[in-house]
C-alpha atoms as a PDB file:
ATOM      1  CA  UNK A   1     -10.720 -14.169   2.265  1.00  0.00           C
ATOM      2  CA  UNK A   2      -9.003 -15.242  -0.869  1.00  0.00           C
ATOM      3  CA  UNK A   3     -11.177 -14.337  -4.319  1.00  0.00           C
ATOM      4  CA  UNK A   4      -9.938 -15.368  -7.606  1.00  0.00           C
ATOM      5  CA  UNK A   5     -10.437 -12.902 -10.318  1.00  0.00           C
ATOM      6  CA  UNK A   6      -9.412 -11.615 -14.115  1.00  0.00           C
ATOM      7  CA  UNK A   7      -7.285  -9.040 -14.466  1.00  0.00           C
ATOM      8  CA  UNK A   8      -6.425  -7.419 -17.389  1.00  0.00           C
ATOM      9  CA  UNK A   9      -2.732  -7.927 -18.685  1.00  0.00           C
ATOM     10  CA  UNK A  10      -2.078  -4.393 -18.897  1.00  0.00           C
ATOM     11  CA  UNK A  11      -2.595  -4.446 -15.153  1.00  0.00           C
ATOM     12  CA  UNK A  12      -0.397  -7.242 -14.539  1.00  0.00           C
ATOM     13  CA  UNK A  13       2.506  -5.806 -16.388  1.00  0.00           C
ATOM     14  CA  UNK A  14       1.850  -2.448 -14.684  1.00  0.00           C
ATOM     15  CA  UNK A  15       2.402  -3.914 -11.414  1.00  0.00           C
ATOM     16  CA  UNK A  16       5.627  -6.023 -12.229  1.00  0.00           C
ATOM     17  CA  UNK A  17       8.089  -3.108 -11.781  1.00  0.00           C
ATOM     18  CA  UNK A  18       6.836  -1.667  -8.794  1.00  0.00           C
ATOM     19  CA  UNK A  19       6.407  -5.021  -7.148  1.00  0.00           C
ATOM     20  CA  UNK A  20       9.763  -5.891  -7.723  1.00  0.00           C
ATOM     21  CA  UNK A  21      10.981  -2.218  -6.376  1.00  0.00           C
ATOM     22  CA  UNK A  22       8.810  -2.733  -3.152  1.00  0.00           C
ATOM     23  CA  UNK A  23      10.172  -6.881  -2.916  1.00  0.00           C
ATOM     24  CA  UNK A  24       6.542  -7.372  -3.276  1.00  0.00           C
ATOM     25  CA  UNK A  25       4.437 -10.242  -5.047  1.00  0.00           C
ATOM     26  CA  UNK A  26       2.811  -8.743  -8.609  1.00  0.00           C
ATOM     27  CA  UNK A  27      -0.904 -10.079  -6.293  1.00  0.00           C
ATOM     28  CA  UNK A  28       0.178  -7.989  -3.002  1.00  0.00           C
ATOM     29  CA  UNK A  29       1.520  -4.672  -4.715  1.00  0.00           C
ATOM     30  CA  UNK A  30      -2.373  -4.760  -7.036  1.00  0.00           C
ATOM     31  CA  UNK A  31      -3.694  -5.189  -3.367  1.00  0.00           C
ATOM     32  CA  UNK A  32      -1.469  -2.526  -1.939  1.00  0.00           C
ATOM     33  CA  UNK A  33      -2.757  -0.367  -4.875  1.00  0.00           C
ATOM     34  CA  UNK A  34      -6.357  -0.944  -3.932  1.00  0.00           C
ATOM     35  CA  UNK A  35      -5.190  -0.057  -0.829  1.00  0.00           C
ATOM     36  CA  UNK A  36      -4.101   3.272  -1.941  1.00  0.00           C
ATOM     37  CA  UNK A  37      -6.940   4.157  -4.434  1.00  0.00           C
ATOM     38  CA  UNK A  38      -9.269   3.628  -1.462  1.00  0.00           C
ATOM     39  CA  UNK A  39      -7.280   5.739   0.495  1.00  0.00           C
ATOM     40  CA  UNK A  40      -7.059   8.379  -1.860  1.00  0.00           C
ATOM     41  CA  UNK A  41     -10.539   8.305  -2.915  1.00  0.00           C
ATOM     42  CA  UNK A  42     -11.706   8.554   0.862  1.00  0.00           C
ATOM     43  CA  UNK A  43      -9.226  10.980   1.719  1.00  0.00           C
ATOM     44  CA  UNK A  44      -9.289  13.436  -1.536  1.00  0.00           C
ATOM     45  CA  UNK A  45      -7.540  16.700   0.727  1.00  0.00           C
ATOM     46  CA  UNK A  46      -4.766  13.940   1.952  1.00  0.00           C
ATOM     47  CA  UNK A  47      -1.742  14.101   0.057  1.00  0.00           C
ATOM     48  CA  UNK A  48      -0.546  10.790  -1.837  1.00  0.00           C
ATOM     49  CA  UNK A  49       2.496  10.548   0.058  1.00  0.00           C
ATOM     50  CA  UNK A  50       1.060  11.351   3.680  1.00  0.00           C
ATOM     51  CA  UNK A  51      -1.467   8.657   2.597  1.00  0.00           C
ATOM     52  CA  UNK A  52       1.691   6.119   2.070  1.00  0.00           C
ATOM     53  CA  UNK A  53       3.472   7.120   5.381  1.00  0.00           C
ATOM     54  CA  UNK A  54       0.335   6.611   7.404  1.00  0.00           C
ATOM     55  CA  UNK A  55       0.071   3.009   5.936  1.00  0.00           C
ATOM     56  CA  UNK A  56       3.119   2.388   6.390  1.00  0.00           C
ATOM     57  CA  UNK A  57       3.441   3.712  10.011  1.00  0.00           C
ATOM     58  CA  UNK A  58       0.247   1.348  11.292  1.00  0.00           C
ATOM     59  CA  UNK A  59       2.382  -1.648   8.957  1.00  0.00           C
ATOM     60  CA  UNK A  60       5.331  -0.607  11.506  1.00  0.00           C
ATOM     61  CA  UNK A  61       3.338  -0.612  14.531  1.00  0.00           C
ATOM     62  CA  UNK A  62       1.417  -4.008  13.621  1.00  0.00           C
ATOM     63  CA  UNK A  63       4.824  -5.394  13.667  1.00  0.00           C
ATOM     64  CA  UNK A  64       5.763  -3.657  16.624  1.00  0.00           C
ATOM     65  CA  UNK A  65       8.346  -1.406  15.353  1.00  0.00           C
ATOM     66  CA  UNK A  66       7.162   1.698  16.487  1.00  0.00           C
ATOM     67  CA  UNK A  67       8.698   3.696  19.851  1.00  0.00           C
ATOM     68  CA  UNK A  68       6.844   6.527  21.900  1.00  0.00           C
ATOM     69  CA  UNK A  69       7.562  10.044  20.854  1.00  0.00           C
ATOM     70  CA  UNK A  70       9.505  11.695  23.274  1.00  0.00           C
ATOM     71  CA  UNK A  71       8.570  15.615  23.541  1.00  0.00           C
ATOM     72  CA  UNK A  72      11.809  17.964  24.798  1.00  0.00           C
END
């Protein structure tokens, strides 16, 4: 679903540098943000960066680039 709303400036500009960084769109990395704060917010004990990985690990296996762990 696709909902148009203001956002402030300040947030815009924010978001430029680390969308660029990430070869996102300024609209995805505020959504990827979101993403995060959620995240975070549900997960308080969770590290940040263990957060990130584990996003990024289902984003790997949606696009089927994950493998079966081997053990031994």
């Amino acid at each position: 679903m696709v909902v148009a709303m203001k956002l402030s400036d300040e947030l815009v500009e924010d978001a430029k540098p680390y969308a660029a960084a990430a070869h996102r769109s300024v609209p995805k990395q505020i959504e990827y943000g979101a993403r995060i704060g959620k995240a975070v917010t549900d997960n308080p004990d969770m590290p940040v960066r263990l957060i990130q990985d584990i996003m990024l690990a289902r984003d790997e296996a949606k696009a089927g680039l994950s493998a079966p762990y081997e053990f031994g």
